[in-house]
Protein backbone atom coordinates (compact mmCIF):
# COMPACT_ATOMS: atom_id res chain seq x y z
CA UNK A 1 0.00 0.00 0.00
CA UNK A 2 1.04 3.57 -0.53
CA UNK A 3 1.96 5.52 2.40
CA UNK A 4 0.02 8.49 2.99
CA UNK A 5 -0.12 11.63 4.89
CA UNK A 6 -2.88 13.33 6.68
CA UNK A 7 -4.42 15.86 4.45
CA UNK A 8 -1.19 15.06 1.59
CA UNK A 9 0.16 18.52 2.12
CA UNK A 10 2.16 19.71 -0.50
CA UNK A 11 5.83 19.24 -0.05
CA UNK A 12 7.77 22.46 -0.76
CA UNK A 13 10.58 21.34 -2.21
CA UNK A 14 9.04 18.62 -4.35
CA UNK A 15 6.44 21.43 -5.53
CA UNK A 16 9.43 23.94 -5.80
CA UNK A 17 11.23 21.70 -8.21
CA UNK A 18 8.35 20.45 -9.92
CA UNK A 19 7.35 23.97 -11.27
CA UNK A 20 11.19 24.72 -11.86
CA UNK A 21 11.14 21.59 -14.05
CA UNK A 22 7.79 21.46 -16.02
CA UNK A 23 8.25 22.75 -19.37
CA UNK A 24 6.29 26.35 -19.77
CA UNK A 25 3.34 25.14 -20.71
CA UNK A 26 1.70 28.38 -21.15
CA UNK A 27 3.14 28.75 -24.33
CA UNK A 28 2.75 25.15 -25.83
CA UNK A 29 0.33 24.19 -28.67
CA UNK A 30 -2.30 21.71 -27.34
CA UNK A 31 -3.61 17.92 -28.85
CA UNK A 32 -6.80 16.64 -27.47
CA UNK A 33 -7.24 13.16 -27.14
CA UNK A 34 -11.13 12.38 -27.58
CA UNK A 35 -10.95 8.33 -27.88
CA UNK A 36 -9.60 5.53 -26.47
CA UNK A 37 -8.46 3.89 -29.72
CA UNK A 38 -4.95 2.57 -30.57
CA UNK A 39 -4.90 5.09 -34.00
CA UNK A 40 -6.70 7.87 -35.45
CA UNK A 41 -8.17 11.03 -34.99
CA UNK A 42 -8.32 11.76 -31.67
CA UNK A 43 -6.03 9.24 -29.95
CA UNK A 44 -3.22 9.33 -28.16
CA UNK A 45 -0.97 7.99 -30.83
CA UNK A 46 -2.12 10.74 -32.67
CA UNK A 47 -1.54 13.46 -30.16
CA UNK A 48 2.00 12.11 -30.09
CA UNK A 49 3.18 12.86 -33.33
CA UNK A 50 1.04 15.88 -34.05
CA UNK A 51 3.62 18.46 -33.79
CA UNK A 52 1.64 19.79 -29.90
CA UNK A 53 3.52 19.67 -27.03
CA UNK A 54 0.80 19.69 -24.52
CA UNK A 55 -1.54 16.71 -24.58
CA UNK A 56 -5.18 16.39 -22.47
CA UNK A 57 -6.81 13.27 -22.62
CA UNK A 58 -10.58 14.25 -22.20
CA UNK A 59 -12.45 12.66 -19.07
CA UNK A 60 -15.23 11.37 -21.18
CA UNK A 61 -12.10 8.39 -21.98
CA UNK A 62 -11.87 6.11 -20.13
CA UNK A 63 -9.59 3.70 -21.09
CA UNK A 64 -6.69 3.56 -24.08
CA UNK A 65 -5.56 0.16 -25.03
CA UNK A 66 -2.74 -0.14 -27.71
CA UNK A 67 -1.09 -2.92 -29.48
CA UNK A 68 2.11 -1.50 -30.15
CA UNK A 69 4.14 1.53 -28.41
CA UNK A 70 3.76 4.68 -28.02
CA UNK A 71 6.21 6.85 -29.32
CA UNK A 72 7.26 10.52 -28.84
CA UNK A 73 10.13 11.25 -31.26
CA UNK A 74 10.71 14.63 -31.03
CA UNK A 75 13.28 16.84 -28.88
CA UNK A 76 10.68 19.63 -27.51
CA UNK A 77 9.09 19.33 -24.08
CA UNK A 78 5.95 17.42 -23.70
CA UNK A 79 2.95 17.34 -21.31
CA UNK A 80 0.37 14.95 -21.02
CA UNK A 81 -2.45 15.63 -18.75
CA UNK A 82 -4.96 12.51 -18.10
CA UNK A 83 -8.11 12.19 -15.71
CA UNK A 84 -7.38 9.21 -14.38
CA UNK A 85 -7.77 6.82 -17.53
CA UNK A 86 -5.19 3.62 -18.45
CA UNK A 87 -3.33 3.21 -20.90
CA UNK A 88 -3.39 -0.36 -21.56
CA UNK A 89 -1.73 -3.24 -23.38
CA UNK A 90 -2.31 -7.12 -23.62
CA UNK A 91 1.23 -7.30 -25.42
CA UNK A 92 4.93 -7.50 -23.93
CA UNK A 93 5.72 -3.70 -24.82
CA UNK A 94 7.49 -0.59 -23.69
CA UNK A 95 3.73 1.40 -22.97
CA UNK A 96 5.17 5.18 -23.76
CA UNK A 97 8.72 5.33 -25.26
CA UNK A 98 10.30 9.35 -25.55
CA UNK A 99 13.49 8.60 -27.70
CA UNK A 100 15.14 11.83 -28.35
CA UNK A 101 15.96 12.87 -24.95
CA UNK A 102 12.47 15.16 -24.23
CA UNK A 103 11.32 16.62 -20.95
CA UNK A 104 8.35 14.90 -19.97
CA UNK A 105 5.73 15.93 -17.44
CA UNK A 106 2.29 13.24 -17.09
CA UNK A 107 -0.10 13.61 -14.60
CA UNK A 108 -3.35 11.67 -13.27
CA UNK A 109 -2.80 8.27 -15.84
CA UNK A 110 -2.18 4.56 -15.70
CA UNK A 111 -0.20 2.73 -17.20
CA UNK A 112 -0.70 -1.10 -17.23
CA UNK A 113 0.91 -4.23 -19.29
CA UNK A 114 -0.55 -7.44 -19.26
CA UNK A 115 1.14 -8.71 -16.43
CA UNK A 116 2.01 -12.29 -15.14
CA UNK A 117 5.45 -12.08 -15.50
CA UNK A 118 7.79 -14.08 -13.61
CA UNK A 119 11.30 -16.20 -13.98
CA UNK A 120 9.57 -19.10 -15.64
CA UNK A 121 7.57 -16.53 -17.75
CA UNK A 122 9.93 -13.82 -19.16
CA UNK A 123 9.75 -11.47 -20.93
CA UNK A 124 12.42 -11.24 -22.89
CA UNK A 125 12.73 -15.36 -24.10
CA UNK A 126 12.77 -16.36 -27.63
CA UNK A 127 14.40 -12.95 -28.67
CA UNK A 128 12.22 -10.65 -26.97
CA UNK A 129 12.43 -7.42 -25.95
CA UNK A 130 10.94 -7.16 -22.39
CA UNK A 131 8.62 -4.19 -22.02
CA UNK A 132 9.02 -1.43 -19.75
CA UNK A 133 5.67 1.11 -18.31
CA UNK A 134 7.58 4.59 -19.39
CA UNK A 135 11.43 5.11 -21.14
CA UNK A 136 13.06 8.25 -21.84
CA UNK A 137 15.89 7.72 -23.38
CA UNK A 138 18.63 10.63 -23.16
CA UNK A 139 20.50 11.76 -26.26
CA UNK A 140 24.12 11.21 -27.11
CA UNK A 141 24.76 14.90 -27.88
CA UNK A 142 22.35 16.02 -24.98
CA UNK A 143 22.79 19.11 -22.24
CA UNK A 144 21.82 21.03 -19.55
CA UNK A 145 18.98 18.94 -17.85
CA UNK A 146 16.29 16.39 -18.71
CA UNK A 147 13.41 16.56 -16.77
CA UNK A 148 11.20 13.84 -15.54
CA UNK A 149 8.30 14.86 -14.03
CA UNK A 150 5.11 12.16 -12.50
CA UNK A 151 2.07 13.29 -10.50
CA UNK A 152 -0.68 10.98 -9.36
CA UNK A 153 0.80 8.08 -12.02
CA UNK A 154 1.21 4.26 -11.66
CA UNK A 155 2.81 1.77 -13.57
CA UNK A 156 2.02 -2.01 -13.03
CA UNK A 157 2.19 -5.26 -14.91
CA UNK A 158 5.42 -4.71 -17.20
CA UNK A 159 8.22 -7.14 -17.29
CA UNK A 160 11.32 -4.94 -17.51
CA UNK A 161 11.74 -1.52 -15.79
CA UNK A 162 8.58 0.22 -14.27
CA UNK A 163 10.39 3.95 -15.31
CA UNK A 164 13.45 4.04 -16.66
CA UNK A 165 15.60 6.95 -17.82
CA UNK A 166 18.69 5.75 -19.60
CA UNK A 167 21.89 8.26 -20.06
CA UNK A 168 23.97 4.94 -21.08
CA UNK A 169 24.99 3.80 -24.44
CA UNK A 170 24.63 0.06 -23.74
CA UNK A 171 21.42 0.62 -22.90
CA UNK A 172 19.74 -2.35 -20.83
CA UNK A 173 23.11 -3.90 -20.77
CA UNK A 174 24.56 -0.48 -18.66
CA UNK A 175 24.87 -2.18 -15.36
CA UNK A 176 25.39 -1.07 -11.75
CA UNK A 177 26.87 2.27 -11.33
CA UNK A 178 29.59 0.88 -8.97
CA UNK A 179 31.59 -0.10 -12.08
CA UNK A 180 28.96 -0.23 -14.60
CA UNK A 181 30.10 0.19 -17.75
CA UNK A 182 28.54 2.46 -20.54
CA UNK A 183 29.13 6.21 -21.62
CA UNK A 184 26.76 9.09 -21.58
CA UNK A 185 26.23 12.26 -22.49
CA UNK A 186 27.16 15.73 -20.73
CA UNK A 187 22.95 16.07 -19.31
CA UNK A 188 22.17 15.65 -15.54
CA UNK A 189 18.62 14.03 -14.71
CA UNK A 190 15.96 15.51 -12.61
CA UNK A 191 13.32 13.17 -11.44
CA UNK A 192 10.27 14.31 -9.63
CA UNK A 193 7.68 11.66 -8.44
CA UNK A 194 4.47 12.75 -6.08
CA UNK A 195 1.65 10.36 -6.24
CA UNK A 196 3.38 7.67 -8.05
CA UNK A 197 2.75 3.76 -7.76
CA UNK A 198 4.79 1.11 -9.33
CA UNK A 199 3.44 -2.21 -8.92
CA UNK A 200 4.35 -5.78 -9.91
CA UNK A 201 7.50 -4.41 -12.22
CA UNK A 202 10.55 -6.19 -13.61
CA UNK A 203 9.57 -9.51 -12.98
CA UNK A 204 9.75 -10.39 -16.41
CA UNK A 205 13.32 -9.67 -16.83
CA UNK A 206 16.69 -10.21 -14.49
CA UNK A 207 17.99 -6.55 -12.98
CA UNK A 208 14.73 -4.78 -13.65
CA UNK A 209 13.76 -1.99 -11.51
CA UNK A 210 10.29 -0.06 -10.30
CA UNK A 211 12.35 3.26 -11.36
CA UNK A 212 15.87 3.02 -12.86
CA UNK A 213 17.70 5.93 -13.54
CA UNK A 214 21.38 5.22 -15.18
CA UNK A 215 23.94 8.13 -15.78
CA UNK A 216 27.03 7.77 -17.25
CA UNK A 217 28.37 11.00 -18.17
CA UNK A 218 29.63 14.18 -16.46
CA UNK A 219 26.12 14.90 -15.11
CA UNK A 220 24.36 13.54 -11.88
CA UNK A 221 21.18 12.89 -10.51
CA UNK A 222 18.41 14.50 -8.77
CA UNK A 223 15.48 12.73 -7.38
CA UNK A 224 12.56 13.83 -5.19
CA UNK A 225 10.12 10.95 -4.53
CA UNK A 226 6.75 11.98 -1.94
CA UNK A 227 3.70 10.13 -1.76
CA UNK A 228 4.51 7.23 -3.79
CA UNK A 229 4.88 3.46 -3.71
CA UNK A 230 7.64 0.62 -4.89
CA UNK A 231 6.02 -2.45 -4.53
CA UNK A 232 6.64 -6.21 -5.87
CA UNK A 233 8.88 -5.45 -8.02
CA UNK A 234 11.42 -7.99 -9.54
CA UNK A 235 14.54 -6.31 -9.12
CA UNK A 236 15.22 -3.17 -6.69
CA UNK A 237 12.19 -0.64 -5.57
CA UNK A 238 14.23 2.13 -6.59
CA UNK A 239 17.30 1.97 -8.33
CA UNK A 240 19.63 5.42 -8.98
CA UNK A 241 22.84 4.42 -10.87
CA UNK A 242 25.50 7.65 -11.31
CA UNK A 243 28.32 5.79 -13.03
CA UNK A 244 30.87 9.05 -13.75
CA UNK A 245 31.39 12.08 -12.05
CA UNK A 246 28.75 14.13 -10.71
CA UNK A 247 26.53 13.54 -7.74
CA UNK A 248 23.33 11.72 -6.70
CA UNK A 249 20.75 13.70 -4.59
CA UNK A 250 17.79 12.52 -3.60
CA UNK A 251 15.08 13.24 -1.17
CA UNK A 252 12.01 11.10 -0.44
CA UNK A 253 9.57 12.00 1.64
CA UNK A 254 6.10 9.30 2.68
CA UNK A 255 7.30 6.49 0.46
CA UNK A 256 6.88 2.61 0.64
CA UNK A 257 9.72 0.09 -0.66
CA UNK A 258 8.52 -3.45 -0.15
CA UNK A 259 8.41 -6.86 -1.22
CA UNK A 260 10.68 -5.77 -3.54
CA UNK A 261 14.07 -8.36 -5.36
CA UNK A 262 11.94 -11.19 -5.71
CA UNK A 263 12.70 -12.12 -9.48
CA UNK A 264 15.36 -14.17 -8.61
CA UNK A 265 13.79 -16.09 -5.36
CA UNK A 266 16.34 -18.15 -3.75
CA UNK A 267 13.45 -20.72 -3.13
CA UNK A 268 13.81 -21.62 -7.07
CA UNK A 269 17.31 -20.99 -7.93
CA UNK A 270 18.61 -22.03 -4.36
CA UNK A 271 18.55 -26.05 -5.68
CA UNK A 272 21.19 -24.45 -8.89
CA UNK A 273 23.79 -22.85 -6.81
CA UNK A 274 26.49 -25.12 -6.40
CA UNK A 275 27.71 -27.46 -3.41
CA UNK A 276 29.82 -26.38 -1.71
CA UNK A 277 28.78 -22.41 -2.55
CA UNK A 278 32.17 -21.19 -1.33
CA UNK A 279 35.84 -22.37 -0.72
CA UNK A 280 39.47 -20.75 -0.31
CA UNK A 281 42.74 -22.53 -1.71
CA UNK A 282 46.32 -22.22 -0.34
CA UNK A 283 48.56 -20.87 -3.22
CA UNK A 284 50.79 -24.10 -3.44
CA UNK A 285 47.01 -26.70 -3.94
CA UNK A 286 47.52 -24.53 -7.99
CA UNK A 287 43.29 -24.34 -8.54
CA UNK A 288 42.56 -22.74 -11.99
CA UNK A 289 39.29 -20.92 -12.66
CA UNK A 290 38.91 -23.96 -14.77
CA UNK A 291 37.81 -25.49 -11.73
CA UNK A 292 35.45 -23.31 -10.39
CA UNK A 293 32.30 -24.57 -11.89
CA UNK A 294 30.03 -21.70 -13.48
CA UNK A 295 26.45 -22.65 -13.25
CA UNK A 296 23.85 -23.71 -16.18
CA UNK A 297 20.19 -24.52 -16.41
CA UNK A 298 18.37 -22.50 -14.14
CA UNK A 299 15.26 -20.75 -14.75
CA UNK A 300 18.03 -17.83 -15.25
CA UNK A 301 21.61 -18.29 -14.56
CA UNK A 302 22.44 -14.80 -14.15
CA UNK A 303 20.41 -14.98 -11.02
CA UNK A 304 23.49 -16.61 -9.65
CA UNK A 305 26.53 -14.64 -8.84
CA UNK A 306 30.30 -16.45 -9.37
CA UNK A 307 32.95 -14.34 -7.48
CA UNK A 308 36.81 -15.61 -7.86
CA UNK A 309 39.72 -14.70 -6.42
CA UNK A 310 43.40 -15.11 -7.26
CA UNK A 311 46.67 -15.07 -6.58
CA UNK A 312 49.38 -13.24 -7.88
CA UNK A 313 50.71 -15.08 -11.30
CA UNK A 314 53.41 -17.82 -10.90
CA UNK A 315 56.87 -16.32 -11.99
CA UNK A 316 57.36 -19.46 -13.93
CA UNK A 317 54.08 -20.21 -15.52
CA UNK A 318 52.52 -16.55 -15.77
CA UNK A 319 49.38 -18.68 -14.64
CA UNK A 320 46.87 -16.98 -11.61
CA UNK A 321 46.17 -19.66 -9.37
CA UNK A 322 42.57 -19.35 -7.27
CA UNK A 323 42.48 -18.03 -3.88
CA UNK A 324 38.78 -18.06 -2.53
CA UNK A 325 36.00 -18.22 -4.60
CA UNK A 326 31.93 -17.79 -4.02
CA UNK A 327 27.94 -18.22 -5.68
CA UNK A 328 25.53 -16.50 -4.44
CA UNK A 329 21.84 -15.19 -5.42
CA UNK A 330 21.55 -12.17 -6.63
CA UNK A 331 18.41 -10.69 -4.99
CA UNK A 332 17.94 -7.10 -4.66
CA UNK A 333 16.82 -4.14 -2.30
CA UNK A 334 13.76 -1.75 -1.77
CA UNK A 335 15.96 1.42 -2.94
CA UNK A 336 20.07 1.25 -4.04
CA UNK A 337 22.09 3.95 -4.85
CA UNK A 338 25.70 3.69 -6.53
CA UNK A 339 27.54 7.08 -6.97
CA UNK A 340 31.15 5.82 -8.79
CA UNK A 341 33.35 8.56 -10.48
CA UNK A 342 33.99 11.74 -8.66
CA UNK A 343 30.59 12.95 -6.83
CA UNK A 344 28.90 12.11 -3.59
CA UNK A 345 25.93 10.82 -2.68
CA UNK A 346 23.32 12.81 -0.71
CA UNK A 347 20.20 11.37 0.77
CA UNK A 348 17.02 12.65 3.11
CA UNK A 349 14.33 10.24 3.96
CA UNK A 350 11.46 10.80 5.99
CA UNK A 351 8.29 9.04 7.16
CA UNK A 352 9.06 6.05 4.84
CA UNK A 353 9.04 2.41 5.10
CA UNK A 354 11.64 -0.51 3.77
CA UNK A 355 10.10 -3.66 4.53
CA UNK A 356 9.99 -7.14 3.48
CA UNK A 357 12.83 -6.53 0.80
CA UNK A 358 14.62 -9.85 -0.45
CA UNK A 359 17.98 -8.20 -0.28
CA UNK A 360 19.06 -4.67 1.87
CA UNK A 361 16.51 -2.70 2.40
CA UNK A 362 18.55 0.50 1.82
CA UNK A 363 21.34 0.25 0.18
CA UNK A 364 23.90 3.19 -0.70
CA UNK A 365 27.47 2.59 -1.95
CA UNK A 366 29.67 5.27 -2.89
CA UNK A 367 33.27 4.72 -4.78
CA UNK A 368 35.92 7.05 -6.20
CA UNK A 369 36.00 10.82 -4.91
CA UNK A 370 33.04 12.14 -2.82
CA UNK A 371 31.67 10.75 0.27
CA UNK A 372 27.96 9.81 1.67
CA UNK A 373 25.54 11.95 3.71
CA UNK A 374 22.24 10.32 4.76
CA UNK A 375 19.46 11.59 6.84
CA UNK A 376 16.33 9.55 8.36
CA UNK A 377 13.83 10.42 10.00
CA UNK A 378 10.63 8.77 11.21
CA UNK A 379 11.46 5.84 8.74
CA UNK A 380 11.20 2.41 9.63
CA UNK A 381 12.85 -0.79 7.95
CA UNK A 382 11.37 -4.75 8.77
CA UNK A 383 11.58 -8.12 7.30
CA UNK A 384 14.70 -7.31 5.05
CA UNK A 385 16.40 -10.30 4.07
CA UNK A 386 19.81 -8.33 4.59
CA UNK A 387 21.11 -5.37 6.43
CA UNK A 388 17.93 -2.93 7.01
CA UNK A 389 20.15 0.28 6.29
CA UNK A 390 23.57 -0.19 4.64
CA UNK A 391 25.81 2.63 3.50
CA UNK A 392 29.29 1.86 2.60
CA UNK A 393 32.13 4.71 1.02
CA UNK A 394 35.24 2.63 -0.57
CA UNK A 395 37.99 5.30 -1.23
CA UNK A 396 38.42 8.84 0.02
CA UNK A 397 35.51 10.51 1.26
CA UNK A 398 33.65 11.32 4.87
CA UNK A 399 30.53 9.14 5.65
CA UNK A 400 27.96 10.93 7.60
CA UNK A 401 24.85 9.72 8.93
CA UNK A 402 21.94 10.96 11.09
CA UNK A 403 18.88 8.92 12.31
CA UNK A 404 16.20 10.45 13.94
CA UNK A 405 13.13 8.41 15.40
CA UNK A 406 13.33 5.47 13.08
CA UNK A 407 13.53 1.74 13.45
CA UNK A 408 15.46 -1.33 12.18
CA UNK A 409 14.07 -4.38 13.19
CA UNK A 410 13.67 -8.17 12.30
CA UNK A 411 16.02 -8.01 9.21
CA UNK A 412 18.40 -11.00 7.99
CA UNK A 413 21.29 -8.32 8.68
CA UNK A 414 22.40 -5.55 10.80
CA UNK A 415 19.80 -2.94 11.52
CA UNK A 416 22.23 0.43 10.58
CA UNK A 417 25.60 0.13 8.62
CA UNK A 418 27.94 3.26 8.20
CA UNK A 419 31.23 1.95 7.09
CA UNK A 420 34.11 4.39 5.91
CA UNK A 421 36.80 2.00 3.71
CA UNK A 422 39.71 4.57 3.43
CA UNK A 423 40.83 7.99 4.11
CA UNK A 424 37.79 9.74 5.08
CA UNK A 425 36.45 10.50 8.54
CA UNK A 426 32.98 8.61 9.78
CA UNK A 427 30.29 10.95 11.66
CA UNK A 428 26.96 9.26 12.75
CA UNK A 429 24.31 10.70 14.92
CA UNK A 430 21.81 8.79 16.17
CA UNK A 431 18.83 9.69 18.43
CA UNK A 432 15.39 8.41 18.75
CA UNK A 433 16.32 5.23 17.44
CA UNK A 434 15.27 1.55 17.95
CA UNK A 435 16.39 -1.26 17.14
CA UNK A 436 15.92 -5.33 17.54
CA UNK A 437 15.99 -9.18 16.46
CA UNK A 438 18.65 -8.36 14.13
CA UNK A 439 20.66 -10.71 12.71
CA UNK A 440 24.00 -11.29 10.83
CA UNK A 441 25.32 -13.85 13.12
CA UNK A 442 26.66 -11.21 15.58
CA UNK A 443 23.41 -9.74 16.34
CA UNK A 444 23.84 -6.23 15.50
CA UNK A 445 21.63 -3.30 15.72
CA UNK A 446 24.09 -0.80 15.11
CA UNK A 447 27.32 -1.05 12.98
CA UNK A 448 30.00 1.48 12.15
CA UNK A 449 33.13 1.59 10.98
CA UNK A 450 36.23 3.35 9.70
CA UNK A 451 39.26 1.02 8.70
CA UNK A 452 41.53 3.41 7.68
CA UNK A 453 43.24 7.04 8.01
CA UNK A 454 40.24 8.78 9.33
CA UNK A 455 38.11 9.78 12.52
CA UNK A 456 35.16 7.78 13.58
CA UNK A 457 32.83 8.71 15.95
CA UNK A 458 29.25 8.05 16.70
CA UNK A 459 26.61 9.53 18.93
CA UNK A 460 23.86 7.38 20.41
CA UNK A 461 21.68 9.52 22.26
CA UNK A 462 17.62 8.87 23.68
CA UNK A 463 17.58 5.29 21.54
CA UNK A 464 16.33 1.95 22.66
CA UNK A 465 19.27 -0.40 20.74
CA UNK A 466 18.22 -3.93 21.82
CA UNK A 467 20.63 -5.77 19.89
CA UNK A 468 23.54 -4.00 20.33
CA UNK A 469 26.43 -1.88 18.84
CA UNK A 470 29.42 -3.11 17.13
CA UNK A 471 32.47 -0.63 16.10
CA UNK A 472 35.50 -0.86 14.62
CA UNK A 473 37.92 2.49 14.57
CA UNK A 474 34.79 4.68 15.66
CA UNK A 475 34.94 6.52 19.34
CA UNK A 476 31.53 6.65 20.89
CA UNK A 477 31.13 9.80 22.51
């Protein structure tokens, strides 16, 4: 369910960006759509590639259905107002595609594929292309800003990405931002969500997202989420991948992330990850990755992760013997961030909930030049199958971390990670807090760390931690 607010006061700074982002309207051209049919006069199709950049969909329609996508090819701003109608499809498609890189602002429509989508019914076998709700797809040669902006919108029965904005030139294949590969152009992306639901997402497709935004040039990412809802999605609730420099900033605000990662359920591929699932070699037993087995025949095999380690190479031979090696499922979280490249990551949350995720519920990671700052307050996080809040910064760059009057309980791992891997100090402040039945084989409500050159210290102040603290270079004070 969505979380609410009493009343759904409007949030300043969502509403402040939102009317710096929207296109000026004022002076648009406008297309009325006056029929729910897939073609014609009147329809949406036809709205699209009328030349108008402001499109209303009259009340009197009710529904749209289509049988192919819906396109917006050109590079000017474009608005769609609905009523509240869907915009429907019985076919594996991407529902509204902009290609060239457009602002787009829709407000009060659906958005709906034909659903029943899972690991054993994908939607990308045989040589499809899985469908996603809404794409805009950034141009190669594109500046400035792009502009994403959703009121009172769901998404729901697609098998790839719920929303996806791609600044990537390998497209699907982009990866994670923590060493995802890709280029992009010089354009930062502004996302603004208020109302928004994505429902039953990416679970057609391994690593698809409720709303995936990748970056890979010099630009970063903005994101202000209120009101909205992430919700059985395949892959992560939320995913916000800035691969080069620039930073990711986001503030959410009354926001549910749950039962989210559960394309690749370890209750199916658990039975194809092999026995024994880990192991670690002295340098003189000579294992080649020859021996490490990689894994074939499930449902998907790139729900199973194959991590190897190795030695130096043998002076006489030139051949890399194995060290350690690992499989594991790759489940996902309720929201991930990776900031790689110089930038930091920056993140507010308030009055939100993480729960029942199949992997962390937050997850933030942070490599390269920048550092981390995340604020909670009156969030809680429940059920995760890993670490309820996790935040780790691998090179040189502070971590800091407040949490005000929020919760971490009954997750697979530690309730609250703040770990700081190299030069870079650690500052967490927590007060208000609760914590309990935790567990990562240490029991841990509260763990933070800083390994290397660097100050830690964290404040615990007015918080009920039943599970305990653990720290590791980090004065409490």
């Amino acid at each position: 369910m969505k979380t609410t607010r009493p009343g759904k006061p409007a949030l300043l700074a969502a509403s402040l960006l939102a009317v710096l982002a929207a296109p000026a309207a004022y002076a648009a051209s406008k297309a009325i759509v006056d029929n729910g049919n897939d073609s014609g006069d009147g329809s949406l199709r036809a709205a699209l590639s009328s030349g108008n950049s402001v499109i209303e969909i009259l009340p009197s329609v009710s529904e749209i259905t289509i049988a192919t996508s819906l396109v917006y090819a050109s590079k000017d701003p474009l608005t769609i107002r609905g009523s509240g109608q869907t915009v429907t499809t019985a076919n594996n498609i991407t529902l509204l595609a902009v290609t060239e890189g457009a602002d787009l602002t829709v407000s009060d429509l659906d958005f709906q594929g034909p659903g029943g989508f899972d690991i054993y019914n994908r939607g990308d076998d045989d040589g499809e292309t899985a469908g996603k709700g809404i794409f805009v797809d950034v141009r190669d040669d594109q500046a400035g800003t792009l502009n994403l902006v959703l009121n009172n919108v769901s998404v729901s029965g697609v098998a790839n990405h719920g929303i996806h904005v791609s600044d990537c030139s390998l497209a699907d294949d982009c990866g994670g931002g923590s060493g995802g590969g890709g280029e992009g152009s010089d354009a930062s992306i502004n996302v603004v969500l208020d109302g928004v639901t994505v429902d039953d997402a990416g679970n057609g497709k391994f690593d698809a997202d409720g709303l995936r935004v990748d970056e890979r040039g010099d630009g970063g990412i903005n994101a202000t989420i209120s009101s909205s809802s992430f919700t059985g999605i395949g892959a992560d609730g939320v995913e916000l991948d800035e691969g080069n420099d620039g930073d990711v900033n986001a503030f959410v605000e009354w926001t549910d992330f749950s039962s989210n990662g559960g394309y690749c359920d370890p209750d199916i591929i658990g039975p194809y990850v092999p026995d024994p699932d880990e192991g670690e070699f002295t340098q003189e037993e000579m294992v080649t990755d020859d021996a490490i087995p990689s894994v074939f025949g499930s449902p998907d095999d790139s729900c199973i992760e194959r991590s190897v380690d190795f030695y130096d190479p043998d002076p006489v031979t030139g051949i890399a013997y194995v060290e350690a090696f690992e499989f594991a499922i790759d489940t996902d979280d309720g929201i991930d961030i990776d900031e790689a490249g110089d930038g930091s990551l920056n993140s507010t949350m308030a009055h939100s909930t993480i729960n029942d995720n199949l992997d962390e519920g937050v997850d933030y990671d942070e490599e390269n030049d920048g550092g981390i700052s995340a604020s909670y307050s009156y969030t809680s996080a429940t059920g995760n199958a890993d670490d309820g809040y996790k935040h780790s910064e691998e090179d040189d760059g502070d971590v800091k971390g407040r949490v005000l009057y929020s919760s971490s309980t009954s997750n697979g791992g530690k309730g609250f990670v703040f770990e700081e891997e190299n030069d870079g100090d650690l500052r967490v402040i927590v007060k208000g807090a609760s914590t309990a039945d935790n567990d990562d084989s240490d029991d841990t409500g509260i763990e933070a760390v800083q390994e290397d050159d660097g100050r830690g210290t964290l404040k615990v102040r007015d918080s009920e931690i039943l599970d305990g603290i653990d720290t590791d270079g980090v004065d409490r004070i």
